[in-house]
Protein backbone atom coordinates (compact mmCIF):
# COMPACT_ATOMS: atom_id res chain seq x y z
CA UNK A 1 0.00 0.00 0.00
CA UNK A 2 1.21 3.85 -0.32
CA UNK A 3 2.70 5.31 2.54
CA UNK A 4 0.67 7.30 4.93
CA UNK A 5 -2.45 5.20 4.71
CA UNK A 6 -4.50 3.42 7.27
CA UNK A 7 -5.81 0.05 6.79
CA UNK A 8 -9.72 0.15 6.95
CA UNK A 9 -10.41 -3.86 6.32
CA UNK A 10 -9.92 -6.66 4.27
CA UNK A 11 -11.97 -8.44 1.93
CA UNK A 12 -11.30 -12.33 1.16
CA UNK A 13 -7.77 -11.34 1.79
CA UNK A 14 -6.79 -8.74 0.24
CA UNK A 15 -6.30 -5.00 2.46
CA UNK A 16 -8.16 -2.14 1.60
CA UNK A 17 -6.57 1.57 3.00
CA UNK A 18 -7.04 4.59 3.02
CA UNK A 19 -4.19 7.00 1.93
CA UNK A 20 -4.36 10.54 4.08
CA UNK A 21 -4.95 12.73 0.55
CA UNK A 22 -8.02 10.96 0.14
CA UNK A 23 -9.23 13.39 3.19
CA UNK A 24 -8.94 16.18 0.93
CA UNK A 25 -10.91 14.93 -1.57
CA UNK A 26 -13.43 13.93 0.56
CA UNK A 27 -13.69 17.35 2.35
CA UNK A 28 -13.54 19.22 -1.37
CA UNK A 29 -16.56 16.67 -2.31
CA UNK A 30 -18.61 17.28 0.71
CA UNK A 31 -18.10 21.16 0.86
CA UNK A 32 -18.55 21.68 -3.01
CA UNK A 33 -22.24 19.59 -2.59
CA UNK A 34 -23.85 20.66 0.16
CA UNK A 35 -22.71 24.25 -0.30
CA UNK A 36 -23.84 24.30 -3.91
CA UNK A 37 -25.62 21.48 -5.75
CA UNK A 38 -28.06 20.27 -2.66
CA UNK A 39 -29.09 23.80 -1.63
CA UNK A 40 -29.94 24.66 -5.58
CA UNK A 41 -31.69 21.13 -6.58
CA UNK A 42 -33.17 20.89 -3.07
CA UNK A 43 -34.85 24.15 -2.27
CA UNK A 44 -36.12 24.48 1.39
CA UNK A 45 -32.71 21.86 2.58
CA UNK A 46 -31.54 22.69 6.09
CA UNK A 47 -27.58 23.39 5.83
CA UNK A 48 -27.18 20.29 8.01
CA UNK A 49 -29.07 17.50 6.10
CA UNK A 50 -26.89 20.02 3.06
CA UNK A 51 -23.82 18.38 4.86
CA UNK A 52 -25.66 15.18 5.15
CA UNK A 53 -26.31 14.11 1.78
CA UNK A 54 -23.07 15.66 0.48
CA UNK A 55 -20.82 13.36 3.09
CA UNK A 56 -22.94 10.70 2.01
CA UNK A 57 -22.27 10.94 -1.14
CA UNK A 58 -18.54 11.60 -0.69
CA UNK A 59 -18.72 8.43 0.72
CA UNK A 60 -20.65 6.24 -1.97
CA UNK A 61 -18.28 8.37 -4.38
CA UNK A 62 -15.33 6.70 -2.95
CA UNK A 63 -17.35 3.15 -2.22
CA UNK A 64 -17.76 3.10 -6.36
CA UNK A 65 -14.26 3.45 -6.60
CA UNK A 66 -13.71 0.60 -4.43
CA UNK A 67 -16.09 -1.67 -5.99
CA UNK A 68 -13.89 -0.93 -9.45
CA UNK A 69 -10.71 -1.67 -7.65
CA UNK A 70 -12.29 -5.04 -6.36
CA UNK A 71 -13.52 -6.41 -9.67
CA UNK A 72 -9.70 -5.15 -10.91
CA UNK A 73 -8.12 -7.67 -7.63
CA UNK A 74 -10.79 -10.26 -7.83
CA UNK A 75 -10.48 -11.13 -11.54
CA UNK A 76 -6.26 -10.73 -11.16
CA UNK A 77 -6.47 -13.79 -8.83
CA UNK A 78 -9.05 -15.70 -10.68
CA UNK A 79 -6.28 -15.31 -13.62
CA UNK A 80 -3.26 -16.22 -11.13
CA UNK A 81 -1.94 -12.63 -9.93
CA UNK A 82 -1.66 -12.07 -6.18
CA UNK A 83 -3.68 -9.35 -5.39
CA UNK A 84 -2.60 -7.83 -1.90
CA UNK A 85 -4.09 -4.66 -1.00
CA UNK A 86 -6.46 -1.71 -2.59
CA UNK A 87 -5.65 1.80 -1.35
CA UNK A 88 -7.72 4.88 -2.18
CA UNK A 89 -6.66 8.42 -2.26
CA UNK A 90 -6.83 11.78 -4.18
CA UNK A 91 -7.00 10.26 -7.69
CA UNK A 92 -9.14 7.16 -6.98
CA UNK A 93 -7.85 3.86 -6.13
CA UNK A 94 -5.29 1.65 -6.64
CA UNK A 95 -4.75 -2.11 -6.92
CA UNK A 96 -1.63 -3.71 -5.71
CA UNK A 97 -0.83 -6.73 -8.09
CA UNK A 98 1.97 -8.79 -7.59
CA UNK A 99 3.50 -10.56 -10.44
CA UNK A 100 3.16 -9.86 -14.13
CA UNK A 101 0.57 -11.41 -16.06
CA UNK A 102 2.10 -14.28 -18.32
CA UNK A 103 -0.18 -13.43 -21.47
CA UNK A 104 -1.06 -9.74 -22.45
CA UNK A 105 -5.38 -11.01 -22.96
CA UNK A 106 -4.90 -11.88 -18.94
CA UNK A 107 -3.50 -8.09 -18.71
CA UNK A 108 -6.13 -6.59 -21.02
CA UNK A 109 -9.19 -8.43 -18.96
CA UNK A 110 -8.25 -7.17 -15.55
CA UNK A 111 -7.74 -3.70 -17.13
CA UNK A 112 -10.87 -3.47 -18.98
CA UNK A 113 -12.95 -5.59 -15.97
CA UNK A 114 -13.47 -2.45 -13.89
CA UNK A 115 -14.93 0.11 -16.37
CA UNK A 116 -17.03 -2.47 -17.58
CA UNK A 117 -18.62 -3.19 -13.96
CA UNK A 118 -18.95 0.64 -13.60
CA UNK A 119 -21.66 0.49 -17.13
CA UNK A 120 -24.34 -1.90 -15.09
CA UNK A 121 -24.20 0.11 -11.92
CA UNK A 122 -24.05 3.71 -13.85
CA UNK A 123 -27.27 2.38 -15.98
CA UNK A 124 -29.08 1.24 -12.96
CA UNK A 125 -28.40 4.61 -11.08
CA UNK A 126 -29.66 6.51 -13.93
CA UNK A 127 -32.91 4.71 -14.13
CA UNK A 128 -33.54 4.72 -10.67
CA UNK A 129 -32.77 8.84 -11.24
CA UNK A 130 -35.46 8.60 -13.85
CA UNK A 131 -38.17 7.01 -11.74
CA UNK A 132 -37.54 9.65 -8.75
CA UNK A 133 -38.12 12.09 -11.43
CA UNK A 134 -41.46 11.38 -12.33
């Protein structure tokens, strides 16, 4: 994992962390939201449920991020890698891998494996947006 980062948990083995710039980001997500977006799309909000729903959603920012970095790990061991540990900070996440992958399709799938899992759960987020909106 990256220096400066706490370890949160584990799941089926591998360690997932928390490096200290992800604070930042987390702070810049919650203050932009409930200062601007939830006030304007939520007329009548109370600046504390403001803070609410934008640390909530700082933190389901950063739980999408994980679930991309898992699909990355899981589908690196199912192909043979050691996956150790997940750490995410200002940019994202990250995936600790160990070994290289012996053919470059076993590199390609656990590349591509985490934007495609992102599609299903972008789609379904959108269409549950749609029904609110009625």
């Amino acid at each position: 994992m990256l220096g400066n980062s706490v370890r949160l948990f584990a799941i089926r083995g591998i360690e997932v962390g928390v490096h200290a710039s992800w604070l930042v980001v987390f702070g810049l997500v919650t203050w932009s939201l409930s200062t601007s977006y939830f006030p304007q799309v939520l007329r009548g909000i109370s600046p504390a449920e403001a803070w609410l729903l934008g640390a909530a959603s700082a933190i389901l920012l950063f739980a999408s991020v994980l679930v991309h970095e898992l699909a990355h790990s899981f589908v690196a061991r199912s192909r043979g890698l050691d996956a150790r540990s997940i750490t995410l900070f200002i940019f994202g996440g990250v995936s600790n891998l160990g070994g290289e992958a012996r053919r470059p399709s076993t590199e390609f799938v656990v590349a591509i494996v985490g934007l495609l899992l992102l599609f299903p759960l972008a789609r379904a987020l959108a269409v549950r947006g749609e029904e609110r909106g009625r």
